[in-house]
PDB file of N, CA and C in Angstrom:
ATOM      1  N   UNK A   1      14.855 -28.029  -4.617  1.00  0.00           N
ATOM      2  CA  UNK A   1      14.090 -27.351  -5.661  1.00  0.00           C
ATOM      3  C   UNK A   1      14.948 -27.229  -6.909  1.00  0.00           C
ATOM      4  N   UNK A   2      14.306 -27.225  -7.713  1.00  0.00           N
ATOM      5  CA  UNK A   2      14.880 -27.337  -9.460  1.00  0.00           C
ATOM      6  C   UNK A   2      14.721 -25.752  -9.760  1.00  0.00           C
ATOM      7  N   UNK A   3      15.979 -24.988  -9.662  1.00  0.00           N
ATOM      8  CA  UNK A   3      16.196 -23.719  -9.842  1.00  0.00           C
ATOM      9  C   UNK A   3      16.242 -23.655 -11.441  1.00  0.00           C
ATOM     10  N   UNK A   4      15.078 -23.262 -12.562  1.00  0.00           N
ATOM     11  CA  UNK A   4      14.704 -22.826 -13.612  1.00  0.00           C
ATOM     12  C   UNK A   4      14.455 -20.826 -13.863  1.00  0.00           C
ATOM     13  N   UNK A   5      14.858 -20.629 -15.244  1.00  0.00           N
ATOM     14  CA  UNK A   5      14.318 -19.337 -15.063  1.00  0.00           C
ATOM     15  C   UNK A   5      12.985 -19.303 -14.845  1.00  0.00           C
ATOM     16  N   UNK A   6      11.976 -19.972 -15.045  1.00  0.00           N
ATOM     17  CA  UNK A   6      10.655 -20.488 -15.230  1.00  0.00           C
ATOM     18  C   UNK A   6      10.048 -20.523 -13.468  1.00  0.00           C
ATOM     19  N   UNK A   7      11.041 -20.518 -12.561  1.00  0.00           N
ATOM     20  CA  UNK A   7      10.273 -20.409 -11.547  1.00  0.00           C
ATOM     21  C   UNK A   7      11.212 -19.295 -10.439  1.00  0.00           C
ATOM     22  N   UNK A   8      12.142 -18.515 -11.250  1.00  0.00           N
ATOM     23  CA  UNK A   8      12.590 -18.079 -10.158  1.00  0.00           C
ATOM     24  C   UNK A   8      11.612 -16.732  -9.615  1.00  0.00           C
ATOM     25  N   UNK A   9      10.685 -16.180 -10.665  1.00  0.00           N
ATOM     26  CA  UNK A   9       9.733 -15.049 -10.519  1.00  0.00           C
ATOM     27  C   UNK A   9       8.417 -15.370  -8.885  1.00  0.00           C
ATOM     28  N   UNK A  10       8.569 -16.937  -9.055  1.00  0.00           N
ATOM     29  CA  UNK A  10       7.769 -17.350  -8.064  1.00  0.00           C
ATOM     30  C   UNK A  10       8.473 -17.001  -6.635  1.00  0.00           C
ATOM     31  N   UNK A  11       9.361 -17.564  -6.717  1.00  0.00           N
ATOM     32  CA  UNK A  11      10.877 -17.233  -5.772  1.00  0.00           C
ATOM     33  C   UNK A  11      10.935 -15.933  -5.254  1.00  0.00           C
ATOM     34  N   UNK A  12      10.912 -14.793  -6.134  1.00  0.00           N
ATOM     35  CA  UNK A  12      11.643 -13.853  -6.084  1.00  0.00           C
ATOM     36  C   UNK A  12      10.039 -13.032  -5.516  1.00  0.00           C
ATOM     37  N   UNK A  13       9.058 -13.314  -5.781  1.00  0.00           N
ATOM     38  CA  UNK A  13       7.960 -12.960  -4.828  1.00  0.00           C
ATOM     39  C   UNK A  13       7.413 -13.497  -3.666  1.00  0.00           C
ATOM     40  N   UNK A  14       7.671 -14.685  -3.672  1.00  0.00           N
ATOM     41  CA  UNK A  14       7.877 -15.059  -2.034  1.00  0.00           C
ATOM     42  C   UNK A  14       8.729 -14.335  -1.518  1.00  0.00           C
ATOM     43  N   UNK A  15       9.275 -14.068  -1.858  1.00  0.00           N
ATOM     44  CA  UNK A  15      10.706 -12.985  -0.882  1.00  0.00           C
ATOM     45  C   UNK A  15      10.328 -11.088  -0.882  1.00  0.00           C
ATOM     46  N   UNK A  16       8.929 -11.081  -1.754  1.00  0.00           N
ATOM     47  CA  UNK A  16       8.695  -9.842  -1.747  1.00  0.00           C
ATOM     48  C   UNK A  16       9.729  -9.128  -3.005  1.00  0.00           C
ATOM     49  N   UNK A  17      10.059  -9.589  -4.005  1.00  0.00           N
ATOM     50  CA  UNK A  17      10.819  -8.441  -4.472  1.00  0.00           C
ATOM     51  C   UNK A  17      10.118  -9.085  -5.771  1.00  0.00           C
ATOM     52  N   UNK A  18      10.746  -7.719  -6.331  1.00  0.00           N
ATOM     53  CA  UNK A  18       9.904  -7.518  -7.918  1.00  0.00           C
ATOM     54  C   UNK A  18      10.102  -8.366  -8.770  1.00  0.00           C
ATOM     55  N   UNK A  19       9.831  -9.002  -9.760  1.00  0.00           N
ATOM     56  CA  UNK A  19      10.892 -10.091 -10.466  1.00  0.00           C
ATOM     57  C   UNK A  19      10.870  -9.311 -12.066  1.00  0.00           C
ATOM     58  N   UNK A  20      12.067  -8.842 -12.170  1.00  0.00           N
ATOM     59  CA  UNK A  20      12.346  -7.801 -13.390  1.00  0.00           C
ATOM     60  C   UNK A  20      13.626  -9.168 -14.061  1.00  0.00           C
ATOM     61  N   UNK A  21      13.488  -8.631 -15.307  1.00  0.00           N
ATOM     62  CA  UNK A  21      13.950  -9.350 -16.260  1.00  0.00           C
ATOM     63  C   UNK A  21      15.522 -10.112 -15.544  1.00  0.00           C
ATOM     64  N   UNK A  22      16.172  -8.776 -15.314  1.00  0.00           N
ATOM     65  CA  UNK A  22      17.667  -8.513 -14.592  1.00  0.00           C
ATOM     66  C   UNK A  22      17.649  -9.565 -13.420  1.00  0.00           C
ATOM     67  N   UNK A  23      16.824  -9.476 -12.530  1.00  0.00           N
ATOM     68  CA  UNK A  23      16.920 -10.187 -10.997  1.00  0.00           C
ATOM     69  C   UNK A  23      16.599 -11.678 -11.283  1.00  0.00           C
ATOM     70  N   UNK A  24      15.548 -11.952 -12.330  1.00  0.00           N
ATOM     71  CA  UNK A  24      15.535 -13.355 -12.382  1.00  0.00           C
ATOM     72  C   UNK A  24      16.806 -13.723 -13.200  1.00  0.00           C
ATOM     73  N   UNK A  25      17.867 -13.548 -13.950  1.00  0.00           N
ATOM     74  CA  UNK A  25      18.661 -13.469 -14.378  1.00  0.00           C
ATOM     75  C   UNK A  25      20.179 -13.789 -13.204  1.00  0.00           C
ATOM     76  N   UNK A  26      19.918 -12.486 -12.254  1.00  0.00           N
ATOM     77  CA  UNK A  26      20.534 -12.513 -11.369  1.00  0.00           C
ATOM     78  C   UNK A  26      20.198 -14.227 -10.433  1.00  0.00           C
ATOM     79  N   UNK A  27      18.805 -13.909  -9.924  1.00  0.00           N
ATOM     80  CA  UNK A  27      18.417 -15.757  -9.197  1.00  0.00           C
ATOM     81  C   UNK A  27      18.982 -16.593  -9.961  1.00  0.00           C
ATOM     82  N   UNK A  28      19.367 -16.800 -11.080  1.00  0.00           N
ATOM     83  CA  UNK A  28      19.309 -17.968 -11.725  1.00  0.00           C
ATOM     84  C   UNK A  28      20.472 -18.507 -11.817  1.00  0.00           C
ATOM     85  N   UNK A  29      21.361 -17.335 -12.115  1.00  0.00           N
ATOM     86  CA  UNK A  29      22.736 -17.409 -11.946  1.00  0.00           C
ATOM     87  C   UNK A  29      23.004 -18.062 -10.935  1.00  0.00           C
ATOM     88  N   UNK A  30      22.979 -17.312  -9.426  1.00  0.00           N
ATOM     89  CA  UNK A  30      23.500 -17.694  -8.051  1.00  0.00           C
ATOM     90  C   UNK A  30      22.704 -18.936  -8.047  1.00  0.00           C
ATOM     91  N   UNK A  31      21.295 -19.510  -7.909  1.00  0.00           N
ATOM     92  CA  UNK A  31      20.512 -20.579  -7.356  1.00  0.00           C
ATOM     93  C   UNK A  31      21.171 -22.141  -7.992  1.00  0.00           C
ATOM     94  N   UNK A  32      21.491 -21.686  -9.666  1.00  0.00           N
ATOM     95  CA  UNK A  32      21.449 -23.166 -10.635  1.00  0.00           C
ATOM     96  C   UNK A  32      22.486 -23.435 -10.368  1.00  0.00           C
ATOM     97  N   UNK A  33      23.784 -22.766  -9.529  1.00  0.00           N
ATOM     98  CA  UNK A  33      25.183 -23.602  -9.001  1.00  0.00           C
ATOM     99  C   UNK A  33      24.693 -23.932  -7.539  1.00  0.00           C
ATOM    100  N   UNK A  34      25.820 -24.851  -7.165  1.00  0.00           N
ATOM    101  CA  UNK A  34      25.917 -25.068  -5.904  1.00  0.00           C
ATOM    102  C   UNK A  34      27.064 -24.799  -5.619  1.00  0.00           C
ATOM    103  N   UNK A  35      27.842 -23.159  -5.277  1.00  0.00           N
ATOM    104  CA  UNK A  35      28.699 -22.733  -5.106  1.00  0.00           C
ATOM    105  C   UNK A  35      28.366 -21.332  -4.891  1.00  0.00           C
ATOM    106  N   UNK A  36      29.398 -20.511  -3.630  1.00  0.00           N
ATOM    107  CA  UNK A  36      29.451 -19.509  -3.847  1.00  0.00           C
ATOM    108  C   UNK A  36      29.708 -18.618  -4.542  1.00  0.00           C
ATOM    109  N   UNK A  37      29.000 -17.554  -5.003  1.00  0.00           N
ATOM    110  CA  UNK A  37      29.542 -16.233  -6.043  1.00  0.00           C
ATOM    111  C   UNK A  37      30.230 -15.259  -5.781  1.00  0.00           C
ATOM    112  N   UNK A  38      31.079 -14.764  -5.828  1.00  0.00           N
ATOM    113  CA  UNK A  38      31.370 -13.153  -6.091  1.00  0.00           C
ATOM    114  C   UNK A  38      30.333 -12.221  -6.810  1.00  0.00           C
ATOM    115  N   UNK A  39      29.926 -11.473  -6.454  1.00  0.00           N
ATOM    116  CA  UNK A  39      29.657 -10.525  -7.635  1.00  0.00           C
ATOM    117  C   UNK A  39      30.234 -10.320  -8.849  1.00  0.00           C
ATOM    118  N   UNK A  40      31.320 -10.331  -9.057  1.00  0.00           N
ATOM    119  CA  UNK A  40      31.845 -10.306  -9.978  1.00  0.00           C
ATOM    120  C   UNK A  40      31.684 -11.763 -11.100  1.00  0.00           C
ATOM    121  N   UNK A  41      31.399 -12.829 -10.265  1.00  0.00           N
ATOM    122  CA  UNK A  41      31.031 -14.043 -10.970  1.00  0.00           C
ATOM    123  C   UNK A  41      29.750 -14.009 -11.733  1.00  0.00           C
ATOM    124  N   UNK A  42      29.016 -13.620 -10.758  1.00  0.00           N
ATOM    125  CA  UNK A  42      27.359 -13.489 -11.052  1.00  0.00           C
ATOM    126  C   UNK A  42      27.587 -12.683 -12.299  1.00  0.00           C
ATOM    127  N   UNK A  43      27.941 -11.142 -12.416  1.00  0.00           N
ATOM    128  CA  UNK A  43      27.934 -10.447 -13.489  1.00  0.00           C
ATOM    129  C   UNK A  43      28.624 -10.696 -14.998  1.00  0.00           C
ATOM    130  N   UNK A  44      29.280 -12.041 -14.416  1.00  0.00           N
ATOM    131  CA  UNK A  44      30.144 -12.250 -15.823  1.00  0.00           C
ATOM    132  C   UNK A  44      28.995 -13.571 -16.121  1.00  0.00           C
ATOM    133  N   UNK A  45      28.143 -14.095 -15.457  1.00  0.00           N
ATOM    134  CA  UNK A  45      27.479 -15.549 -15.944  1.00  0.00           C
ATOM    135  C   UNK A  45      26.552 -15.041 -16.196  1.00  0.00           C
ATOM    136  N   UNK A  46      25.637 -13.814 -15.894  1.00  0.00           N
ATOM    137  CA  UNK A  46      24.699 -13.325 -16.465  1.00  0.00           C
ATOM    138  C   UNK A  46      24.766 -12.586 -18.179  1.00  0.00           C
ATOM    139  N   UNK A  47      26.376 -11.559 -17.883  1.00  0.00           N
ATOM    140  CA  UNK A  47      26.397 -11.200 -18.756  1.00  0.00           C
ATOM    141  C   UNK A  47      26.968 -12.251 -20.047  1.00  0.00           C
ATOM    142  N   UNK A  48      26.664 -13.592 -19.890  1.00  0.00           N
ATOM    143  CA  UNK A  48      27.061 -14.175 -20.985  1.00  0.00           C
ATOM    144  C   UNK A  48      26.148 -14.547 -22.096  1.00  0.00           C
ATOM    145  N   UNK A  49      24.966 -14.449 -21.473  1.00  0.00           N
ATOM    146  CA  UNK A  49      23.208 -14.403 -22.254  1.00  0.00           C
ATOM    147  C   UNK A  49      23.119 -12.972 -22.349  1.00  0.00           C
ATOM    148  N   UNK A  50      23.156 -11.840 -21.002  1.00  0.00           N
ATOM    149  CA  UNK A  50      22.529 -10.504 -21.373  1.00  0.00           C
ATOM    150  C   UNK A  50      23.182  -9.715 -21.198  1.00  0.00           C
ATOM    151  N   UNK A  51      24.523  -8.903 -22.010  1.00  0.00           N
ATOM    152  CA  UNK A  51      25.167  -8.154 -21.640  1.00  0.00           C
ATOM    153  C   UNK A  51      24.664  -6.888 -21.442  1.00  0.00           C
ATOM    154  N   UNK A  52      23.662  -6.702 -21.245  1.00  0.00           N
ATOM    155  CA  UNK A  52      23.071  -4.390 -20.755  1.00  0.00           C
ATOM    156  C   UNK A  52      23.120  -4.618 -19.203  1.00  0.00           C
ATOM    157  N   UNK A  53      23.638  -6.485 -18.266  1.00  0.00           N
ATOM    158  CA  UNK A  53      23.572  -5.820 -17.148  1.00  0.00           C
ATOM    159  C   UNK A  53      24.966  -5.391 -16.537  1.00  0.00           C
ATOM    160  N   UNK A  54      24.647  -4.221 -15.736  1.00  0.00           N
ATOM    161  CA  UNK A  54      26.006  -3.485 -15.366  1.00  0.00           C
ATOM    162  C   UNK A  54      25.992  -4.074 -13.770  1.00  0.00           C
ATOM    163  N   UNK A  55      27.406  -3.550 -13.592  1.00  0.00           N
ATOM    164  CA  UNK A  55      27.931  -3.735 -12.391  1.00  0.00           C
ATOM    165  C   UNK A  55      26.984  -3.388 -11.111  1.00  0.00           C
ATOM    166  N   UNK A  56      26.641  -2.036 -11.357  1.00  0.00           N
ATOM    167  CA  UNK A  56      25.796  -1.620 -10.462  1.00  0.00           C
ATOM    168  C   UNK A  56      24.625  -2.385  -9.965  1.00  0.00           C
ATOM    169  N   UNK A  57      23.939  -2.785 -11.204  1.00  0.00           N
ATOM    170  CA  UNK A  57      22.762  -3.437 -10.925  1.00  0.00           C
ATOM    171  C   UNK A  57      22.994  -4.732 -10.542  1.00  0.00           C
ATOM    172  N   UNK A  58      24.036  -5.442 -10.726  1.00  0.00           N
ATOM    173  CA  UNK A  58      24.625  -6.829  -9.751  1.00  0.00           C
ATOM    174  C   UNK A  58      24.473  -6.147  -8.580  1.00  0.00           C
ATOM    175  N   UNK A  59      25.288  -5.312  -8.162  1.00  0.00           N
ATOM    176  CA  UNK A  59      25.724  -5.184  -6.785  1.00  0.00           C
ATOM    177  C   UNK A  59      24.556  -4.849  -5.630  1.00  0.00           C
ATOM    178  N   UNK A  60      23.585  -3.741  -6.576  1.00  0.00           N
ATOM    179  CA  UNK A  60      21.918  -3.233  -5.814  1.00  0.00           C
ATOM    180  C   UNK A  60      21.456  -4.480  -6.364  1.00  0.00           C
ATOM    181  N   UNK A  61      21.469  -5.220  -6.767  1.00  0.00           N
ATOM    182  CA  UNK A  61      20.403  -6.833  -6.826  1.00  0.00           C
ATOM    183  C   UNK A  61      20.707  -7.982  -5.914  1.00  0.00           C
ATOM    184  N   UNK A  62      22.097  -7.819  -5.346  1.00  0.00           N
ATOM    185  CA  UNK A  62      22.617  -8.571  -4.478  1.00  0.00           C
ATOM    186  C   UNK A  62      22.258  -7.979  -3.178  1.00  0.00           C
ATOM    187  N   UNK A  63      21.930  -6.859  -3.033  1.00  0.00           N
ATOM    188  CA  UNK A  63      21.940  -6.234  -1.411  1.00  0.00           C
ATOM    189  C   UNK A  63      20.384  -6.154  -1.486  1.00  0.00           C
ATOM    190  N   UNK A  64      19.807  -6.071  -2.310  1.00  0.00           N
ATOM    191  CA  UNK A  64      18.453  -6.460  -2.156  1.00  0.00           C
ATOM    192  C   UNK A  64      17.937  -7.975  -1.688  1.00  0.00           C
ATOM    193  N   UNK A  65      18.339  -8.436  -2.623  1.00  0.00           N
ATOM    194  CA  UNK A  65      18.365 -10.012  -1.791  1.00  0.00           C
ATOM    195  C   UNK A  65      18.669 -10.165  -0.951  1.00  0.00           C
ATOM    196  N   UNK A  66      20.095  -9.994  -0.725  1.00  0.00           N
ATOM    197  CA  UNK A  66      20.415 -10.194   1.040  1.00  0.00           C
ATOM    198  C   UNK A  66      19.633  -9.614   2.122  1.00  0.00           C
ATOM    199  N   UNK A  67      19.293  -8.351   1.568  1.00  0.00           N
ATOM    200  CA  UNK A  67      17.729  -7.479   2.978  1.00  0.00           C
ATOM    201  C   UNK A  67      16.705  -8.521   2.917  1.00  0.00           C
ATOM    202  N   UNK A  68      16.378  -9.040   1.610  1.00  0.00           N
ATOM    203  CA  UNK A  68      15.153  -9.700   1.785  1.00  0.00           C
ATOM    204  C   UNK A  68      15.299 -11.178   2.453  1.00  0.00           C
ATOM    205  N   UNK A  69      16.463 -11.692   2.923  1.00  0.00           N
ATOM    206  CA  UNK A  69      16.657 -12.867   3.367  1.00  0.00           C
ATOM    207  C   UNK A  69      16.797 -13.993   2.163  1.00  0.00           C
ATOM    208  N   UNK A  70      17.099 -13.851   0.768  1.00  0.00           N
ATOM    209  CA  UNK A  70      16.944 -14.707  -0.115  1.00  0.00           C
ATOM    210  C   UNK A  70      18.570 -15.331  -0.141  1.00  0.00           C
ATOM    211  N   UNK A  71      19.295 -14.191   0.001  1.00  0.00           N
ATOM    212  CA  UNK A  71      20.820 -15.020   0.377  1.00  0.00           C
ATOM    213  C   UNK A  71      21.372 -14.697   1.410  1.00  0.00           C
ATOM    214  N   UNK A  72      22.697 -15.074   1.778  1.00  0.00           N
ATOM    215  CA  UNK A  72      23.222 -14.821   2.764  1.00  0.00           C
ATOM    216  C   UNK A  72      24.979 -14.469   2.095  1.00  0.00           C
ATOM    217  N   UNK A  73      25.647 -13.386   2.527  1.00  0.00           N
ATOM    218  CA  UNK A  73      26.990 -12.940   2.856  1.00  0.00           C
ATOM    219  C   UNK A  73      27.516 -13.546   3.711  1.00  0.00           C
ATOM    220  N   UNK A  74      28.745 -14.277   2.510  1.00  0.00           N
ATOM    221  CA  UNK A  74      29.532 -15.005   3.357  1.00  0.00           C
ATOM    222  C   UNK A  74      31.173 -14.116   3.017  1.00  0.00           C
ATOM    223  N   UNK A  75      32.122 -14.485   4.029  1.00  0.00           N
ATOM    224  CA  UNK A  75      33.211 -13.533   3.983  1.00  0.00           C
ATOM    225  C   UNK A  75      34.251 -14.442   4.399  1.00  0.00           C
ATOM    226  N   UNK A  76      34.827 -14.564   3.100  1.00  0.00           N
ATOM    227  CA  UNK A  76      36.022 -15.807   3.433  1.00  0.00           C
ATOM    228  C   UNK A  76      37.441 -14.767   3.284  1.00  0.00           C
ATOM    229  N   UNK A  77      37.715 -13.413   3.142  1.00  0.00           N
ATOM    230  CA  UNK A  77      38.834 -13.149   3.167  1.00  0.00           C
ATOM    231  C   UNK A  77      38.415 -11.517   3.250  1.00  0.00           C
ATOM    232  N   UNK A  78      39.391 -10.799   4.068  1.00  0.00           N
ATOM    233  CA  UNK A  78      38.391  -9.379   4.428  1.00  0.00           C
ATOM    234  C   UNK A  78      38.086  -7.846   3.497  1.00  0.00           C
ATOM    235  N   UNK A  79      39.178  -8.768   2.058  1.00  0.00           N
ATOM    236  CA  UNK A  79      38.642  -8.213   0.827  1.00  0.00           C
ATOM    237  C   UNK A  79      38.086  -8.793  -0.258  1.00  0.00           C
ATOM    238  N   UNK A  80      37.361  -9.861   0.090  1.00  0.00           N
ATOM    239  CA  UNK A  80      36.313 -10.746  -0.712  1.00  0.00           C
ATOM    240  C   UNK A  80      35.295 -10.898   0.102  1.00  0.00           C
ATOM    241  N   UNK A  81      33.758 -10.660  -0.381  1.00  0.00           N
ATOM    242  CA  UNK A  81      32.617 -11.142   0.073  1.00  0.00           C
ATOM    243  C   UNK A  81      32.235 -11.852  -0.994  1.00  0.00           C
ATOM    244  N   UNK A  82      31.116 -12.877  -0.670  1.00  0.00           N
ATOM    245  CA  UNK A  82      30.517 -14.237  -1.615  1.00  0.00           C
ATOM    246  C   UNK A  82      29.264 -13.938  -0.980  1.00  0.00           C
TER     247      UNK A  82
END
């Protein structure tokens, strides 16, 4: 699939979650690489178009996804999660 901002709202309701400005922002980030993120990655590639998003809302946008099955936690070192 061709990960666009244009379809991640479709995405992000198949999975049941809301698609707010922030989260498709957030999808778009993680989906349009083919690489794992940090949080901390995600929040610096988002905030390079929209800086009002904060840390927090990376971190509750990431654990939302992960409940909803849209990503998966991976743990390559036991003080780094991706």
């Amino acid at each position: 699939m061709d990960y666009t901002r244009d379809n991640m709202a479709g995405l992000l309701r198949s999975h049941d979650i809301n698609p707010t400005h922030q989260r498709i922002e957030i999808a778009h980030a993680l989906f349009s690489r083919q690489e794992h993120l940090s949080a901390d990655q995600v929040m610096a590639i988002v905030n390079t178009r929209h800086s009002e998003t904060s840390k927090a809302t990376v971190y509750n946008t990431l654990k939302l996804f992960l409940e909803k099955g849209l990503v998966r936690e991976v743990i390559v070192d036991p003080s780094k999660v991706f």
